[in-house]
Protein backbone atom coordinates (compact mmCIF):
# COMPACT_ATOMS: atom_id res chain seq x y z
CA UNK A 1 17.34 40.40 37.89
CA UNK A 2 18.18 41.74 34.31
CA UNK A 3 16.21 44.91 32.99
CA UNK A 4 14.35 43.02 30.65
CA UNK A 5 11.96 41.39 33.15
CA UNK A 6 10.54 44.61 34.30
CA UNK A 7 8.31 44.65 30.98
CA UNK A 8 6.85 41.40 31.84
CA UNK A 9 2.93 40.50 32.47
CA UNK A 10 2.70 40.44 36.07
CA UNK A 11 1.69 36.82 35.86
CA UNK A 12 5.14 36.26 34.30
CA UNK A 13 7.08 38.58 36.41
CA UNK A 14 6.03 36.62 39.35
CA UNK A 15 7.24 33.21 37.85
CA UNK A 16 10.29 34.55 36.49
CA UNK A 17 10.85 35.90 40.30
CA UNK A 18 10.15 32.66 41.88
CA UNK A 19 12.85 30.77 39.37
CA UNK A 20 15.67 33.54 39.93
CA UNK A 21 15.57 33.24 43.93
CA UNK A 22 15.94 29.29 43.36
CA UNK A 23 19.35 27.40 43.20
CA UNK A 24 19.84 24.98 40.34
CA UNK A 25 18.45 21.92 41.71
CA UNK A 26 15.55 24.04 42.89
CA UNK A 27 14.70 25.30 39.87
CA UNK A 28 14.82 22.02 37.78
CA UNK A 29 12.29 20.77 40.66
CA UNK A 30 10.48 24.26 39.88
CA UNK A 31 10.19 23.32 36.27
CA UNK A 32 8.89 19.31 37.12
CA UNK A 33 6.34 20.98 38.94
CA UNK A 34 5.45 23.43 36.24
CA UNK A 35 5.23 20.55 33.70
CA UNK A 36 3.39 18.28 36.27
CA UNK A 37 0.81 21.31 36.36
CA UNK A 38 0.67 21.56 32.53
CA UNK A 39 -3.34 21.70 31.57
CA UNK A 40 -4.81 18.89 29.21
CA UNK A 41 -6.85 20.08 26.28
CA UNK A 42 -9.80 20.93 26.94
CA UNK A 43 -12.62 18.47 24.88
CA UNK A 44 -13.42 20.89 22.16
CA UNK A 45 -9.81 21.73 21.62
CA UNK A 46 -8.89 17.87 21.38
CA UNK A 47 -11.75 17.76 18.87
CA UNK A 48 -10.31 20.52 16.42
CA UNK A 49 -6.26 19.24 17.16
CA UNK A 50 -5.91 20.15 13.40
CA UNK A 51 -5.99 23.91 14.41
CA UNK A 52 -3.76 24.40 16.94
CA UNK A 53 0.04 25.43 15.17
CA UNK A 54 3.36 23.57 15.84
CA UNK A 55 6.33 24.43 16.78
CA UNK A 56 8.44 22.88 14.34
CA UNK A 57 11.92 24.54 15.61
CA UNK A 58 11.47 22.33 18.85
CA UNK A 59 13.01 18.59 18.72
CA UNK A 60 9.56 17.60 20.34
CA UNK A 61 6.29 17.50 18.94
CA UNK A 62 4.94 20.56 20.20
CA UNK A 63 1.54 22.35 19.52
CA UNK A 64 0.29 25.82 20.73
CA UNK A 65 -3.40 27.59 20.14
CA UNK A 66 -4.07 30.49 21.58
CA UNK A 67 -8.02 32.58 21.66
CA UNK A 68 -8.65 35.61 22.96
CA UNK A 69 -11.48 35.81 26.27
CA UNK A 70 -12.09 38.80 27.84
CA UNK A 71 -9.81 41.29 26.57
CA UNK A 72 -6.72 38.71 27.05
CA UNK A 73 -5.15 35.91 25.44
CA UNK A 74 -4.74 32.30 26.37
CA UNK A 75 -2.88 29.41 25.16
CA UNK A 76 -3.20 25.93 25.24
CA UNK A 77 -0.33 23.70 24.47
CA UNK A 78 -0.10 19.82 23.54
CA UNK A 79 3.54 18.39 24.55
CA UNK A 80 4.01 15.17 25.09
CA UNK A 81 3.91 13.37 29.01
CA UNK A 82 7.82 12.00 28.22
CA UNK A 83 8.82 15.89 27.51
CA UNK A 84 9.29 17.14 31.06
CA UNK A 85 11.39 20.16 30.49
CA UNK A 86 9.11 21.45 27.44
CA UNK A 87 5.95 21.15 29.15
CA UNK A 88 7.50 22.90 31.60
CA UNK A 89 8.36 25.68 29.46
CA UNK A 90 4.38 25.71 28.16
CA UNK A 91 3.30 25.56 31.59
CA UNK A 92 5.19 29.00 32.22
CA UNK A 93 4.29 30.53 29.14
CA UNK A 94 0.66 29.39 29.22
CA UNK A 95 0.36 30.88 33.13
CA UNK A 96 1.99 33.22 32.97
CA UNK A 97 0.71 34.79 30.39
CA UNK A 98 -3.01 33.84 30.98
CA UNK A 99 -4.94 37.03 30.79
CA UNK A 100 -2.27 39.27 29.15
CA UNK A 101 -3.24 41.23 26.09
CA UNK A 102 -1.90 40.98 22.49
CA UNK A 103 0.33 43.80 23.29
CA UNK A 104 2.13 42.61 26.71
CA UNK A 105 2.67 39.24 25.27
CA UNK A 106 4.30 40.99 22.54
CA UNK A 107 6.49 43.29 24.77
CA UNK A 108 7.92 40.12 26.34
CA UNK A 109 11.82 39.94 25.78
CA UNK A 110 12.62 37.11 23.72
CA UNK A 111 15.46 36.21 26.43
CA UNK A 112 13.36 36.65 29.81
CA UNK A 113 14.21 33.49 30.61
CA UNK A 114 17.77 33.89 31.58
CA UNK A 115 16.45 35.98 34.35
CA UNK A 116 14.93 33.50 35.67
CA UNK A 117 18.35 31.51 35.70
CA UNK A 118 17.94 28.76 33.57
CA UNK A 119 20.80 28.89 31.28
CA UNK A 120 22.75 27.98 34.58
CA UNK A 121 20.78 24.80 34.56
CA UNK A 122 19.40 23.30 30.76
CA UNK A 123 21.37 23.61 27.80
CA UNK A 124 21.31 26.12 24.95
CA UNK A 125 19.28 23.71 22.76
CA UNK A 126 16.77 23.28 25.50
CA UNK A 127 16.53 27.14 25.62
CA UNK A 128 16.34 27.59 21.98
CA UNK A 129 12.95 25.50 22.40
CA UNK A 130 11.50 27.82 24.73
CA UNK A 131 12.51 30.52 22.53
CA UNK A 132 10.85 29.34 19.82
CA UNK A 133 7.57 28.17 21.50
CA UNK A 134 7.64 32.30 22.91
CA UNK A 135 8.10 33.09 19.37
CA UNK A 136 4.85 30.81 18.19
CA UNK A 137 3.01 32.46 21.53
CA UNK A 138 4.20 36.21 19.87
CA UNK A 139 2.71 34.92 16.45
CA UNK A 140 -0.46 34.14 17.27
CA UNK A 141 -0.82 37.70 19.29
CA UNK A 142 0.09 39.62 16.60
CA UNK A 143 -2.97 37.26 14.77
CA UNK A 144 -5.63 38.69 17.37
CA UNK A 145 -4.08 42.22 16.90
């Protein structure tokens, strides 16, 4: 495990945990079942699509909103059903960081990911999406803030 996990929401940490003590064809299943487990919309978010951001830097159409409840954030994404791998990626990001506050999701590394071992596994342009969707989540923290 690289230093840079130990700053991440507990949520996150656990994920990231989970992925790292997989091998590579575990954690591709990992990430099916993440994307499998990806949330739909919720009805009033469906209704107000126009509001949620994209995520341009991704090859797939991609869109994020996140609202603070509670004292923490959360995030909704909209990726499409034949995107596996990226609704996998929002599926992490949106659980794991469920509940975190504008500061923790900030203090996320912009690499945790490779702790969790999937540059072994998806290629750098694959990664670069997740970056960037990470970055979008980091945006719209510093908007609460």
């Amino acid at each position: 495990m690289t230093g840079e996990a130990g700053s991440l929401p507990p949520r996150l940490q656990a994920i990231v945990e989970e992925f790292a003590a997989s091998d590579g064809r575990e954690k591709l299943q990992l990430l099916l079942e993440y994307a499998e487990d990806l949330p739909a919309l919720p009805a009033w978010l469906r209704e107000r699509h126009d509001e949620m951001q994209p995520v341009h830097e991704c090859m797939t159409p991609v869109a994020v909103y996140g609202e603070r409840r509670d004292g923490g954030l959360r995030f909704y994404f909209d990726v499409p059903e034949e995107s596996p791998t990226v609704r996998g990626f929002a599926a992490i990001l949106g659980d794991g960081l469920h509940g975190a506050t504008p500061e923790e999701v900030l203090a996320v590394p912009n690499t945790f990911f490779y702790a969790m071992g999937l540059d072994q596994v998806l290629t750098y342009q694959r990664l670069n999406g997740m970056a960037a969707m990470l970055a979008h989540v980091k945006r719209l923290a510093l908007e609460v803030l």
